[in-house]
C-alpha atoms as a PDB file:
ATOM      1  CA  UNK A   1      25.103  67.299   3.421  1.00  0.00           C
ATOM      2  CA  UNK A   2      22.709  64.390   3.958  1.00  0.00           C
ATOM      3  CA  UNK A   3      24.261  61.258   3.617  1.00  0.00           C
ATOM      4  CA  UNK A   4      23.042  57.312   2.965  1.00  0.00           C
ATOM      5  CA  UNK A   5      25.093  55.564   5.397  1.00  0.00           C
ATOM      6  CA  UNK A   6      23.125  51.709   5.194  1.00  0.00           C
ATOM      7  CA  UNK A   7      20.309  49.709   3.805  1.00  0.00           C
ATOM      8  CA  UNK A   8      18.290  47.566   5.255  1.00  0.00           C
ATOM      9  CA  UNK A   9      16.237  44.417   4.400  1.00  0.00           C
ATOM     10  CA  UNK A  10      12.981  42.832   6.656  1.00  0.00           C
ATOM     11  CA  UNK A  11      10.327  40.775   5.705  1.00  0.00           C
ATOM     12  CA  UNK A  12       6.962  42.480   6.584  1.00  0.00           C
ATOM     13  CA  UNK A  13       4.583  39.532   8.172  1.00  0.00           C
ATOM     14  CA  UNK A  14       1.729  40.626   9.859  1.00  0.00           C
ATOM     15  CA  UNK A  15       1.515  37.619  12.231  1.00  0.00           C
ATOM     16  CA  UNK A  16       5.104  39.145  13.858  1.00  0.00           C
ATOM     17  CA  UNK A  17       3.205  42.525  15.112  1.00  0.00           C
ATOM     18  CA  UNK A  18       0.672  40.551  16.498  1.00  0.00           C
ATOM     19  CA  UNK A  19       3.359  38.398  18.086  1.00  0.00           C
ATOM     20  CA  UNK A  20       5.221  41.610  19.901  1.00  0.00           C
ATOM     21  CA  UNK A  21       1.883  43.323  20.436  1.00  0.00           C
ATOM     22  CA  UNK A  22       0.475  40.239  22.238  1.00  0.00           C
ATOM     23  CA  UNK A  23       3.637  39.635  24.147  1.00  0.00           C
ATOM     24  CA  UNK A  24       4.006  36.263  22.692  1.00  0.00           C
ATOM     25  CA  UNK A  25       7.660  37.114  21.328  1.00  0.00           C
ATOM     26  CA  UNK A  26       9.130  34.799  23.632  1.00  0.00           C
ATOM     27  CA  UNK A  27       6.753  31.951  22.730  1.00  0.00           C
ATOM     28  CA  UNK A  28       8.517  28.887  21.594  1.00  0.00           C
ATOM     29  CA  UNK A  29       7.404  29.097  17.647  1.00  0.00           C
ATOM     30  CA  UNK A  30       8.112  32.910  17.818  1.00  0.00           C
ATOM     31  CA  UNK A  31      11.672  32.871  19.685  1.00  0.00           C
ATOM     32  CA  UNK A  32      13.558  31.679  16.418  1.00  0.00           C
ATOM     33  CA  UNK A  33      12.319  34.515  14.564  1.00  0.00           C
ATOM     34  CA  UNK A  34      13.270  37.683  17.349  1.00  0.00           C
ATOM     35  CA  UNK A  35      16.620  36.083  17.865  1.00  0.00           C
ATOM     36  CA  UNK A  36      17.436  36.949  14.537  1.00  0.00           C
ATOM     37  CA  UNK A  37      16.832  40.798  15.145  1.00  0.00           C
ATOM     38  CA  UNK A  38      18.779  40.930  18.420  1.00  0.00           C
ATOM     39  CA  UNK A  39      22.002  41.704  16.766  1.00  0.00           C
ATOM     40  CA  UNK A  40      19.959  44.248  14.327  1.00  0.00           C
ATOM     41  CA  UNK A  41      18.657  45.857  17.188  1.00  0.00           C
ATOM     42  CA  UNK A  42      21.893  46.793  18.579  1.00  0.00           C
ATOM     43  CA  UNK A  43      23.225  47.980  16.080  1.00  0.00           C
ATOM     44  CA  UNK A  44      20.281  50.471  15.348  1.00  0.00           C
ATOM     45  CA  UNK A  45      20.972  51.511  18.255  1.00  0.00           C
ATOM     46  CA  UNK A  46      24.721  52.453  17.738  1.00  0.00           C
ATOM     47  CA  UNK A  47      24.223  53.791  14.042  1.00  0.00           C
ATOM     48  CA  UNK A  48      21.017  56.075  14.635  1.00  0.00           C
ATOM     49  CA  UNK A  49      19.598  57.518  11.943  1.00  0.00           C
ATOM     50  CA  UNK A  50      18.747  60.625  11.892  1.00  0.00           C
ATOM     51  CA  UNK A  51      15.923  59.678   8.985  1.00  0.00           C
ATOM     52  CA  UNK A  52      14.748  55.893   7.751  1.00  0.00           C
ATOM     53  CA  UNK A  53      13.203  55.987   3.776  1.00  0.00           C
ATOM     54  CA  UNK A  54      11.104  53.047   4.459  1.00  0.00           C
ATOM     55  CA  UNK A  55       9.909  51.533   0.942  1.00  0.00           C
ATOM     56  CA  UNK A  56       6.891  49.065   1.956  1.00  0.00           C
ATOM     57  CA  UNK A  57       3.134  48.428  -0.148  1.00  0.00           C
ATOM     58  CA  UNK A  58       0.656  49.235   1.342  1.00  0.00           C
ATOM     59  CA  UNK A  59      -2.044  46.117   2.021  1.00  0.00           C
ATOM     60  CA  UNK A  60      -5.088  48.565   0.930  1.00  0.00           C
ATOM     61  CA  UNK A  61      -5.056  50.607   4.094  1.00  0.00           C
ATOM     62  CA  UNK A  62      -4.530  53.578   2.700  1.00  0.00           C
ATOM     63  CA  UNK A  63      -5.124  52.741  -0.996  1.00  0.00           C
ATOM     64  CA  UNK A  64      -7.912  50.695  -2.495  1.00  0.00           C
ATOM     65  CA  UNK A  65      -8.559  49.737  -5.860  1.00  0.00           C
ATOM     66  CA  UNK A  66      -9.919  52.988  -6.787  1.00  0.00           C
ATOM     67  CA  UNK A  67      -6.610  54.507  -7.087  1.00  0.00           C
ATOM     68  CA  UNK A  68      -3.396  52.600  -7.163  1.00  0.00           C
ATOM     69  CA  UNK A  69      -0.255  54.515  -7.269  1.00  0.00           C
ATOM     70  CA  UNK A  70       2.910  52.951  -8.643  1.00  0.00           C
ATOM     71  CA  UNK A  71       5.389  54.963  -6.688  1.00  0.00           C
ATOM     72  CA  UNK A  72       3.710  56.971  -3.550  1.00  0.00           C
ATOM     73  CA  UNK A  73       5.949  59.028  -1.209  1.00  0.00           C
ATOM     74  CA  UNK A  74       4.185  60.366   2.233  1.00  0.00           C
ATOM     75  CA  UNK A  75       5.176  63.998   2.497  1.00  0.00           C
ATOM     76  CA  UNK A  76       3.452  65.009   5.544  1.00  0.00           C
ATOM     77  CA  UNK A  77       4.167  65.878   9.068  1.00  0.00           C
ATOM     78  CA  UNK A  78       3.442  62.580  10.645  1.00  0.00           C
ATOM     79  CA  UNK A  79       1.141  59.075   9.549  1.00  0.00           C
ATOM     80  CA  UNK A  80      -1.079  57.316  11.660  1.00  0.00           C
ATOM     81  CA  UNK A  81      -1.077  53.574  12.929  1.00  0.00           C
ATOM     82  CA  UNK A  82      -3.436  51.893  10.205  1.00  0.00           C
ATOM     83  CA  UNK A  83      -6.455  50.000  11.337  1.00  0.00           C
ATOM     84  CA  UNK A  84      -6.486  47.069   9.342  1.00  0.00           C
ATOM     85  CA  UNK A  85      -9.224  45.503  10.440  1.00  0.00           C
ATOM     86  CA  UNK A  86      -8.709  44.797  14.290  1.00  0.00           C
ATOM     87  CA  UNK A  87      -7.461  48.256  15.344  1.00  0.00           C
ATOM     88  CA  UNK A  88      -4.603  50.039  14.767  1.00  0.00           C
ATOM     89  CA  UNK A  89      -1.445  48.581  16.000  1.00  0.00           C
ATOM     90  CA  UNK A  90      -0.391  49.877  19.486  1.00  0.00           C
ATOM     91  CA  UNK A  91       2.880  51.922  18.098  1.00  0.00           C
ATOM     92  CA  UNK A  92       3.610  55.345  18.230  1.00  0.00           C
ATOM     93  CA  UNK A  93       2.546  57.740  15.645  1.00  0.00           C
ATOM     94  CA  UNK A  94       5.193  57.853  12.588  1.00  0.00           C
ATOM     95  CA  UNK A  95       6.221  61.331  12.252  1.00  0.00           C
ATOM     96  CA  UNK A  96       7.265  61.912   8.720  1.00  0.00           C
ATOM     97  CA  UNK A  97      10.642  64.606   7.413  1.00  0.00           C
ATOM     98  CA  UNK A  98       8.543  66.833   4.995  1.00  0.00           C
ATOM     99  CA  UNK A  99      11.616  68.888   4.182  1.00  0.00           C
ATOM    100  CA  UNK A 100      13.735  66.236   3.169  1.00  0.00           C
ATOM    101  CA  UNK A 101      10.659  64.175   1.020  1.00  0.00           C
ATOM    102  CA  UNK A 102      10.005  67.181  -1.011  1.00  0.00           C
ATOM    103  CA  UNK A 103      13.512  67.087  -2.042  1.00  0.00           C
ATOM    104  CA  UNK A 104      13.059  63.629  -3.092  1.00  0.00           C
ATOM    105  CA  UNK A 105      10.027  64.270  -5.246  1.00  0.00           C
ATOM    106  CA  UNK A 106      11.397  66.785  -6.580  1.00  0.00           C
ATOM    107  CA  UNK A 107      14.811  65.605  -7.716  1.00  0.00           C
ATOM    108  CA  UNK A 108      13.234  62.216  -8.729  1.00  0.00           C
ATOM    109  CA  UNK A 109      10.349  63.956 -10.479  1.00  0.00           C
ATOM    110  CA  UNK A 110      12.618  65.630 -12.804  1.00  0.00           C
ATOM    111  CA  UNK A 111      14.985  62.586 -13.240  1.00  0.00           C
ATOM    112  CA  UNK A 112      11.562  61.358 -14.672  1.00  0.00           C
ATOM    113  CA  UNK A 113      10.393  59.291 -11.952  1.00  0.00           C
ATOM    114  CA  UNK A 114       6.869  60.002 -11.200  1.00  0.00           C
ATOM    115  CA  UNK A 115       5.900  60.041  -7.864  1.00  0.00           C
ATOM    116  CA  UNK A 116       2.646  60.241  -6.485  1.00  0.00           C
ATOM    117  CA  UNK A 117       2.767  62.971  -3.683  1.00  0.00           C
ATOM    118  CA  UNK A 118       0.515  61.742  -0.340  1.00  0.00           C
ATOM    119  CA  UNK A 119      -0.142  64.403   2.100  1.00  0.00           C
ATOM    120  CA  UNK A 120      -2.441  62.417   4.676  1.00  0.00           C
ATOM    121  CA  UNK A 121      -1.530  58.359   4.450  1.00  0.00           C
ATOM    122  CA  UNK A 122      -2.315  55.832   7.374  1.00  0.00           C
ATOM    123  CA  UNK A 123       0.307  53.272   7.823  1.00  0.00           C
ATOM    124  CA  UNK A 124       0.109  49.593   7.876  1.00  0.00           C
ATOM    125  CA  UNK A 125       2.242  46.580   9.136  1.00  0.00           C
ATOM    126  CA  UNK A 126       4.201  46.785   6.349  1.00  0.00           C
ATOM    127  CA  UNK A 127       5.743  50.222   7.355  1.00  0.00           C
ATOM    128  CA  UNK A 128       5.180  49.246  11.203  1.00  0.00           C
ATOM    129  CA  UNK A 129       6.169  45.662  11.472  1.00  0.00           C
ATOM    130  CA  UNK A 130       9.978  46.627  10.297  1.00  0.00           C
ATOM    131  CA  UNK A 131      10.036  49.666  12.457  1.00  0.00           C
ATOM    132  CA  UNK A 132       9.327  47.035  15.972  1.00  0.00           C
ATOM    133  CA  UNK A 133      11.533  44.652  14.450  1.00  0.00           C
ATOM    134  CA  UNK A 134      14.061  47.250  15.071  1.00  0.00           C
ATOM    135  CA  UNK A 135      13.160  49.475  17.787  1.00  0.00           C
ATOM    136  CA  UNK A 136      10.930  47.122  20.216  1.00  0.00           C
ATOM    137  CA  UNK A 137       8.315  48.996  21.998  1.00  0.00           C
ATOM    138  CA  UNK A 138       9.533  52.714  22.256  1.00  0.00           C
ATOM    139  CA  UNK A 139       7.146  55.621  23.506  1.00  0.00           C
ATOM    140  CA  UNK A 140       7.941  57.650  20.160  1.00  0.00           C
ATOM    141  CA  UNK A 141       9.731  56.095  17.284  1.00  0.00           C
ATOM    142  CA  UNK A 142      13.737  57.491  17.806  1.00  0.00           C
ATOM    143  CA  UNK A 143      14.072  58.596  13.808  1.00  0.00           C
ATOM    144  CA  UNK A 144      11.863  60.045  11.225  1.00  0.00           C
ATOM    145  CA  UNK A 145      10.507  57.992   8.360  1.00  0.00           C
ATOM    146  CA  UNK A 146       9.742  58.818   5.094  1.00  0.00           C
ATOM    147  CA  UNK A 147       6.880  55.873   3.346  1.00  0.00           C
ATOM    148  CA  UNK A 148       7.981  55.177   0.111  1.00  0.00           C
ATOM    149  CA  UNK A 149       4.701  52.574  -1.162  1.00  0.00           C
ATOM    150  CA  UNK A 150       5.216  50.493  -4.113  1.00  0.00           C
ATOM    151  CA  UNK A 151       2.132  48.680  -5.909  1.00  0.00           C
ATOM    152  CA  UNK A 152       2.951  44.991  -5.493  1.00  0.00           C
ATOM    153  CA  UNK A 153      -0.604  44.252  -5.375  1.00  0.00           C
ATOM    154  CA  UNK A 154      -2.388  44.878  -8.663  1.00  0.00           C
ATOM    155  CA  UNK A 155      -0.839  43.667 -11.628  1.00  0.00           C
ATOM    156  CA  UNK A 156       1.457  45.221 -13.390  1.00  0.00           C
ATOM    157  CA  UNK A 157       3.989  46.076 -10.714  1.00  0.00           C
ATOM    158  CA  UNK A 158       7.236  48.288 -11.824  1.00  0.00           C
ATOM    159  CA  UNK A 159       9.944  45.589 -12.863  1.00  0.00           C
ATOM    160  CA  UNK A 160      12.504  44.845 -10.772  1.00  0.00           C
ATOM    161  CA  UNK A 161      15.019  47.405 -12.753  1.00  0.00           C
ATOM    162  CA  UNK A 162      12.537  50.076 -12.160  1.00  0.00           C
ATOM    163  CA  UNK A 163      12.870  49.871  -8.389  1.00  0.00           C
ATOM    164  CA  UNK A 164      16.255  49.657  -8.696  1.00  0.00           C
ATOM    165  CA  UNK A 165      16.655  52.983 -10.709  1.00  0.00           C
ATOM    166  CA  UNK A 166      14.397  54.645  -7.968  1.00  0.00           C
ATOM    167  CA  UNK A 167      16.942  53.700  -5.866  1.00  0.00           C
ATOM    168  CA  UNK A 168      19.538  55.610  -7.333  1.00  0.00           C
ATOM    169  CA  UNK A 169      17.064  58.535  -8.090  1.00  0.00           C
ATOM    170  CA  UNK A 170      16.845  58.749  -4.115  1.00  0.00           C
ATOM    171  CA  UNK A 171      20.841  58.324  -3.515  1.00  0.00           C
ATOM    172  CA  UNK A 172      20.969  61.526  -6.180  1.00  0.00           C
ATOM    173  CA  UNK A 173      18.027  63.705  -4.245  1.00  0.00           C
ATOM    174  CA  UNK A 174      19.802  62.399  -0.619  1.00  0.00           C
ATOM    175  CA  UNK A 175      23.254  63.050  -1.595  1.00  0.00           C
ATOM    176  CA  UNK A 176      21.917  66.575  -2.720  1.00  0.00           C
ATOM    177  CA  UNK A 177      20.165  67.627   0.313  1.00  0.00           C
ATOM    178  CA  UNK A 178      21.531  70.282   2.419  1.00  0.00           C
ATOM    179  CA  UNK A 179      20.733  69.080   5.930  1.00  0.00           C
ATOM    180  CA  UNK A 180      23.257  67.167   7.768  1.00  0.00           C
ATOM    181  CA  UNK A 181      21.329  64.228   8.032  1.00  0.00           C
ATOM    182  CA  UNK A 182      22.438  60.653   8.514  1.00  0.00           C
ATOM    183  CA  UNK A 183      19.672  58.628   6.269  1.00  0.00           C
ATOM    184  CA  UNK A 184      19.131  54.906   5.975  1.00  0.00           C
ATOM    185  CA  UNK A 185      16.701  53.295   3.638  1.00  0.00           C
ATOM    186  CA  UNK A 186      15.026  50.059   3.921  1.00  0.00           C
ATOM    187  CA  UNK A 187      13.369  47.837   1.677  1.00  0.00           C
ATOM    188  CA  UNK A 188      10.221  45.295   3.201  1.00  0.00           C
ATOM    189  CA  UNK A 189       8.418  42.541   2.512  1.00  0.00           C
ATOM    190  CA  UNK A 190       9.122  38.680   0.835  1.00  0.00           C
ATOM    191  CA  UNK A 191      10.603  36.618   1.131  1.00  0.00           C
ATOM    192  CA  UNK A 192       8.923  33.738  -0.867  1.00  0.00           C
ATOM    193  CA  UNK A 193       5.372  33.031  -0.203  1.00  0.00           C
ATOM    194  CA  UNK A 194       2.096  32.313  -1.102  1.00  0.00           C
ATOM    195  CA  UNK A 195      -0.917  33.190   0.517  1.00  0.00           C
ATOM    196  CA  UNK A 196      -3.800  31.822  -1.892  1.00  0.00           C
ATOM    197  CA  UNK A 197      -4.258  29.363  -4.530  1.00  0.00           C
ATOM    198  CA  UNK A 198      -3.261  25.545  -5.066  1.00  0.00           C
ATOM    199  CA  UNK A 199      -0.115  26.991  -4.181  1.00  0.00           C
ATOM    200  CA  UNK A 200      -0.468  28.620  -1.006  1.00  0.00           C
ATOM    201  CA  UNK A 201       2.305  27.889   2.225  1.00  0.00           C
ATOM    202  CA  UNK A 202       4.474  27.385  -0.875  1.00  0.00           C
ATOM    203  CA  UNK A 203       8.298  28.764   0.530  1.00  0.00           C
ATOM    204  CA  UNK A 204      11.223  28.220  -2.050  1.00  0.00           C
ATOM    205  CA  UNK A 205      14.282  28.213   0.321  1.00  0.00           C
ATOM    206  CA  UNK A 206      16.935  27.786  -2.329  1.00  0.00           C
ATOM    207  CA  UNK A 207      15.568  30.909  -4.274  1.00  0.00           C
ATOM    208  CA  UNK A 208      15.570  33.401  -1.015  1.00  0.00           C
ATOM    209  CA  UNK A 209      19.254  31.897  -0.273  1.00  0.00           C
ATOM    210  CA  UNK A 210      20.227  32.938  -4.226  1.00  0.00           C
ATOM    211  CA  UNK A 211      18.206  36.311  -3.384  1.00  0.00           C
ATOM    212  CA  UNK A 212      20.356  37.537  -0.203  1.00  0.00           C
ATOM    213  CA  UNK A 213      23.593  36.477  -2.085  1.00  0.00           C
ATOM    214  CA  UNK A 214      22.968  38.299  -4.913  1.00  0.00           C
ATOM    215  CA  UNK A 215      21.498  41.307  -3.787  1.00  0.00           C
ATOM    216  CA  UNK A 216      24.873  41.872  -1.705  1.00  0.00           C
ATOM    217  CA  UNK A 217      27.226  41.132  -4.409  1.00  0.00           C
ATOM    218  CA  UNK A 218      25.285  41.451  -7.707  1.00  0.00           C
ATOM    219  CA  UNK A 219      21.839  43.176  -7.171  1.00  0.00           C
ATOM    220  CA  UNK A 220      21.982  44.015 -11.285  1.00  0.00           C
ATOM    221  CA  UNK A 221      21.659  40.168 -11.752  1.00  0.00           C
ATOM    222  CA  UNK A 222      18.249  40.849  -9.883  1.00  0.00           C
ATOM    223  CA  UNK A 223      17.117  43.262 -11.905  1.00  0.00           C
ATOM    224  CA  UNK A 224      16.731  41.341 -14.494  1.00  0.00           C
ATOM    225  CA  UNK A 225      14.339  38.704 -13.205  1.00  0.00           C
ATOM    226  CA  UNK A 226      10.649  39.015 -14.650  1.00  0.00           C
ATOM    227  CA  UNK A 227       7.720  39.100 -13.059  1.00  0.00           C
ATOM    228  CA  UNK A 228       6.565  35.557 -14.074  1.00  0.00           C
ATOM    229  CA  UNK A 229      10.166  34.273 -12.952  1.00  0.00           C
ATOM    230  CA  UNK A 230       9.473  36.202  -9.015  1.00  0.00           C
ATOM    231  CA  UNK A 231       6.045  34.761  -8.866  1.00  0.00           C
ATOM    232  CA  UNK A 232       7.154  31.541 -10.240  1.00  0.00           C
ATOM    233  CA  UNK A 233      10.127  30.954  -7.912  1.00  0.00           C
ATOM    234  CA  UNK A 234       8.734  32.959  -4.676  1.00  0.00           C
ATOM    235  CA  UNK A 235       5.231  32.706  -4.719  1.00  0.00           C
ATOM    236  CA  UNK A 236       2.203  35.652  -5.537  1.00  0.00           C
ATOM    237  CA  UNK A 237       3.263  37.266  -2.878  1.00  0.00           C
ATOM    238  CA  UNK A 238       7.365  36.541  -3.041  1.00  0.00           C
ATOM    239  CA  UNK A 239       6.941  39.610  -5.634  1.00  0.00           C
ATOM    240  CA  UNK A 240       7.208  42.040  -2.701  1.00  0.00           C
ATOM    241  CA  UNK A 241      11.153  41.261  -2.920  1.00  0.00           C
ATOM    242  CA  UNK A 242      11.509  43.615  -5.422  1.00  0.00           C
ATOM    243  CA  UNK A 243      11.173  46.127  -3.077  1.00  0.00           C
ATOM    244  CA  UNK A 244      14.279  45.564  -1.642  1.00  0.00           C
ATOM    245  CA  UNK A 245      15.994  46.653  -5.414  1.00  0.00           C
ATOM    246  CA  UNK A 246      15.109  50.299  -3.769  1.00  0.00           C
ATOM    247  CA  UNK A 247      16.750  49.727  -0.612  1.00  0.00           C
ATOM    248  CA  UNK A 248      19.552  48.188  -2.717  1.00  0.00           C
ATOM    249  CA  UNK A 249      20.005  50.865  -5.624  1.00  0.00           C
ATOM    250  CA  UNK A 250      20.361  53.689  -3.002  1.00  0.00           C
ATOM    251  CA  UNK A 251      23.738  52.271  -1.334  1.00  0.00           C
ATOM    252  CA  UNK A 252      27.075  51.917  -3.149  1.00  0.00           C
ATOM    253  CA  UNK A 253      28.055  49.624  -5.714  1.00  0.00           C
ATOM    254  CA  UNK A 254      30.320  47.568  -3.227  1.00  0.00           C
ATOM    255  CA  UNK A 255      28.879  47.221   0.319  1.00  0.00           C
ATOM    256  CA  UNK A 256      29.275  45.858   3.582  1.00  0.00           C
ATOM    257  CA  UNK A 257      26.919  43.072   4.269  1.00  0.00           C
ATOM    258  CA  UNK A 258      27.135  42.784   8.529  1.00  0.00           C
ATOM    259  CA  UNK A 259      23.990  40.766   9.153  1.00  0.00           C
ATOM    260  CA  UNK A 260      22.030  38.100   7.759  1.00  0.00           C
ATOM    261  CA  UNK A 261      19.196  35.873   8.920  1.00  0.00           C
ATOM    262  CA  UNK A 262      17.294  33.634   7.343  1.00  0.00           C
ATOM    263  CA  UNK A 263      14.245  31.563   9.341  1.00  0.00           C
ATOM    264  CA  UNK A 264      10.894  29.408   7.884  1.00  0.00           C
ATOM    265  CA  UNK A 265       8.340  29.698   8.665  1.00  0.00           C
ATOM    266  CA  UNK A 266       6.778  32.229  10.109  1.00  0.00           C
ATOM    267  CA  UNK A 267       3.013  32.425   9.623  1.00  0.00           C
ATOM    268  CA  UNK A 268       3.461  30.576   6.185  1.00  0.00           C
ATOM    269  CA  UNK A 269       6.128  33.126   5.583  1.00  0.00           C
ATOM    270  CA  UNK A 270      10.021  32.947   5.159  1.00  0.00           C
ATOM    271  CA  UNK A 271      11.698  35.526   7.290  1.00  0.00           C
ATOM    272  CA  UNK A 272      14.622  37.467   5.913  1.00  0.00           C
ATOM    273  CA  UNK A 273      16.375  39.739   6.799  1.00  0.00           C
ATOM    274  CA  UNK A 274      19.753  42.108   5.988  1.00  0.00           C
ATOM    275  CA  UNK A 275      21.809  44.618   6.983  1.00  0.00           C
ATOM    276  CA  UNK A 276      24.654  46.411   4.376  1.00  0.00           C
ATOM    277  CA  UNK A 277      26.720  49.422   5.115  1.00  0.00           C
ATOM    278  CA  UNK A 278      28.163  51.722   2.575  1.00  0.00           C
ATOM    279  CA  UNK A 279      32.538  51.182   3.363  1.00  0.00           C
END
């Protein structure tokens, strides 16, 4: 049977895919900010899975505000680099796991989650960003990723209890899926910022440290943070963090947390980052 073996936690931040696509990774401002990963890197490469659910929101590459989905799973064969404005990213092509995504929309469809099923999706740095973080500059990406897109953009976003309770929904469809399949998922984006506004650069250390502690140890305190409290605390864009309650929600109650990293700024961004193993 398929099997959740770890989650996974990355901030998103554009500015770090231009950094590795540009080379500039060893640059003095950017250095702080790869060190952190080195450790996560080689450990990807020891654990291997087999497929990564990758819950990200999409920065209206492949939505716009004609149609924004709450919950959107990619089902297809494979998703393409987005171009976001400058060109698609120089990464491989994502190549999706129908089989095991129709399983997911199925089981969470009728534990009354409603999913919106995408067939053809382009990817953006919020999908793409995590995957370099982790696996450098590879020909073809070494696991297969199911998107998993959460509207953090246009208000109202699900509350932070919602994405937690998708999180389980997955665990259930994963843990009844008949492939042998080792399968991580990750949750992207925060930590606190601000892009826009009288507010914007604002980065609320003392709330991401709270964040990471909990989320290891008591992720239901999380859940009950409103909206105005994440956007309040972390910024407009902080708000992303609830995507991690996914990420979070799919692992065991008690977990192993084996990495943490925490760096400011990057790009007007805190970094964070976190890696938990089911015992």
């Amino acid at each position: 049977m398929a099997r959740i073996t770890a989650g996974l936690a990355t901030s998103h931040v554009p500015a770090i895919g231009a950094a590795i696509d540009l080379g500039k990774d060893g640059d003095t401002y950017w250095r702080p900010v790869f060190k952190g990963f080195e450790f996560s890197k080689d450990w990807i490469a020891e654990h291997k899975p087999d497929v990564v659910i990758l819950v990200f929101n999409d920065h209206a590459s492949a939505f716009s505000l004609d149609i924004i989905p709450t919950f959107a799973i990619g089902c297809a064969d494979e998703f393409q680099p987005a171009d976001e404005g400058w060109g698609p990213r120089p990464v491989p092509i994502v190549k999706g796991h129908p089989e095991l995504a129709w399983h997911i929309v199925e089981s969470a469809i009728l534990d009354e989650f409603d999913l919106t099923i995408v067939n053809k999706m382009d990817v953006d740095h919020g999908l793409t960003v995590p995957l370099s973080l982790m696996y450098d500059k590879p020909d073809a990406w070494p696991c297969k990723v199911i998107p998993l897109a959460v509207n953090v953009l246009q208000f109202p976003p699900p509350t932070a209890n919602r994405c937690y309770q998708l999180g389980k929904a997955i665990r259930k469809a994963v843990d009844s899926f008949d492939q042998d399949l080792k399968v991580m998922v990750w949750g992207t984006g925060g930590m606190s910022h601000q892009l826009q506004g009288p507010r914007a650069g604002l980065i609320n250390s003392a709330f991401d440290a709270q964040f990471l502690d909990k989320i290891s140890a008591d992720p239901e305190a999380l859940t009950r943070i409103s909206h105005a409290e994440y956007v309040r605390e972390a910024g407009s864009e902080g708000i992303e963090m609830i995507m991690w309650l996914v990420m979070r929600g799919a692992l065991d109650k008690d977990v192993r947390e084996v990495h943490r990293f925490y760096h400011v700024p990057a790009s007007n961004t805190a970094v964070g980052h976190l890696i938990l193993e089911n015992p």
